[in-house]
Protein backbone atom coordinates (compact mmCIF):
# COMPACT_ATOMS: atom_id res chain seq x y z
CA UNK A 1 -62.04 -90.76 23.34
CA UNK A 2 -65.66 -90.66 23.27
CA UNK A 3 -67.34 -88.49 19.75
CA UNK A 4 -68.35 -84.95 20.81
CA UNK A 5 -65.39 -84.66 23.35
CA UNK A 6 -62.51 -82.24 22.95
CA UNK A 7 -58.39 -83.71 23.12
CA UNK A 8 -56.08 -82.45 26.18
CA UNK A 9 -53.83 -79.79 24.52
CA UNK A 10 -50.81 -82.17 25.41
CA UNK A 11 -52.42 -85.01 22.89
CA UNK A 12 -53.14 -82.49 19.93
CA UNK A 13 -49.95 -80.68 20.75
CA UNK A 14 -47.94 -83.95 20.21
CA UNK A 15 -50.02 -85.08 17.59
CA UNK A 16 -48.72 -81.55 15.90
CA UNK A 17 -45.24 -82.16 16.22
CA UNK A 18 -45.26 -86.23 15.05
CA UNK A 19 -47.01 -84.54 11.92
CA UNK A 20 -44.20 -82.17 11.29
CA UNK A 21 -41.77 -84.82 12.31
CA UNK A 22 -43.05 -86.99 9.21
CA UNK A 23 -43.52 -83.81 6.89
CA UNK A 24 -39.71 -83.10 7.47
CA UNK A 25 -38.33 -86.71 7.00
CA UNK A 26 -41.01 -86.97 3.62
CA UNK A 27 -39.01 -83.71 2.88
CA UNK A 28 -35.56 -85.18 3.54
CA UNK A 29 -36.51 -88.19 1.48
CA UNK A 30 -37.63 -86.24 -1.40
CA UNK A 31 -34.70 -84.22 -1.37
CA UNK A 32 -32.42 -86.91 -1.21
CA UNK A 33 -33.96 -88.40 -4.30
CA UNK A 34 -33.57 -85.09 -6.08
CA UNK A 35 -29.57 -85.41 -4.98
CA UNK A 36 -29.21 -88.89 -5.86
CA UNK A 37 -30.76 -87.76 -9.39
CA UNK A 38 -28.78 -84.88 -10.01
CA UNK A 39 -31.10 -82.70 -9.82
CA UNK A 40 -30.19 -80.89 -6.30
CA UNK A 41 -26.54 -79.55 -6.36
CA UNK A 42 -24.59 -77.55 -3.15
CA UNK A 43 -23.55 -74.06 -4.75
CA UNK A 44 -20.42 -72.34 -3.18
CA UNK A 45 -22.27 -70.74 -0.23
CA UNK A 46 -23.65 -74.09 0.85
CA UNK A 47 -27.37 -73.61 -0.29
CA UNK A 48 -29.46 -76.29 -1.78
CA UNK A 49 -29.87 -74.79 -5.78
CA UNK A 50 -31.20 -76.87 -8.87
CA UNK A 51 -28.40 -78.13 -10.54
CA UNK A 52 -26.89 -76.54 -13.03
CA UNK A 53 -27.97 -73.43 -12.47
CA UNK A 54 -25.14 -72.19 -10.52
CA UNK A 55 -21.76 -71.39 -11.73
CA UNK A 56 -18.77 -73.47 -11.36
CA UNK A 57 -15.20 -71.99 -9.86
């Protein structure tokens, strides 16, 4: 593409959703560190809580 010269809406639309694709797998990654450290817990009503902060049944 030449400088000065606007993107189809199809390229900048897909260009949108790869960047949101790779902000939700950096997510998942970060919160499956958090898991694997303990940090992350599932309380009772299957929501994502820090852990310990919930009690247990």
């Amino acid at each position: 593409m030449q400088q000065g010269t606007v993107a189809p809406l199809g390229l900048s639309a897909a260009a949108g959703l790869e960047g949101q694709a790779d902000a939700q797998a950096r997510a998942r990654a970060v919160a499956d560190s958090l898991v694997n450290d303990g940090l992350l817990e599932l309380d009772g009503a299957g929501n994502w809580v820090i852990a310990g902060t919930t009690p247990k049944p």
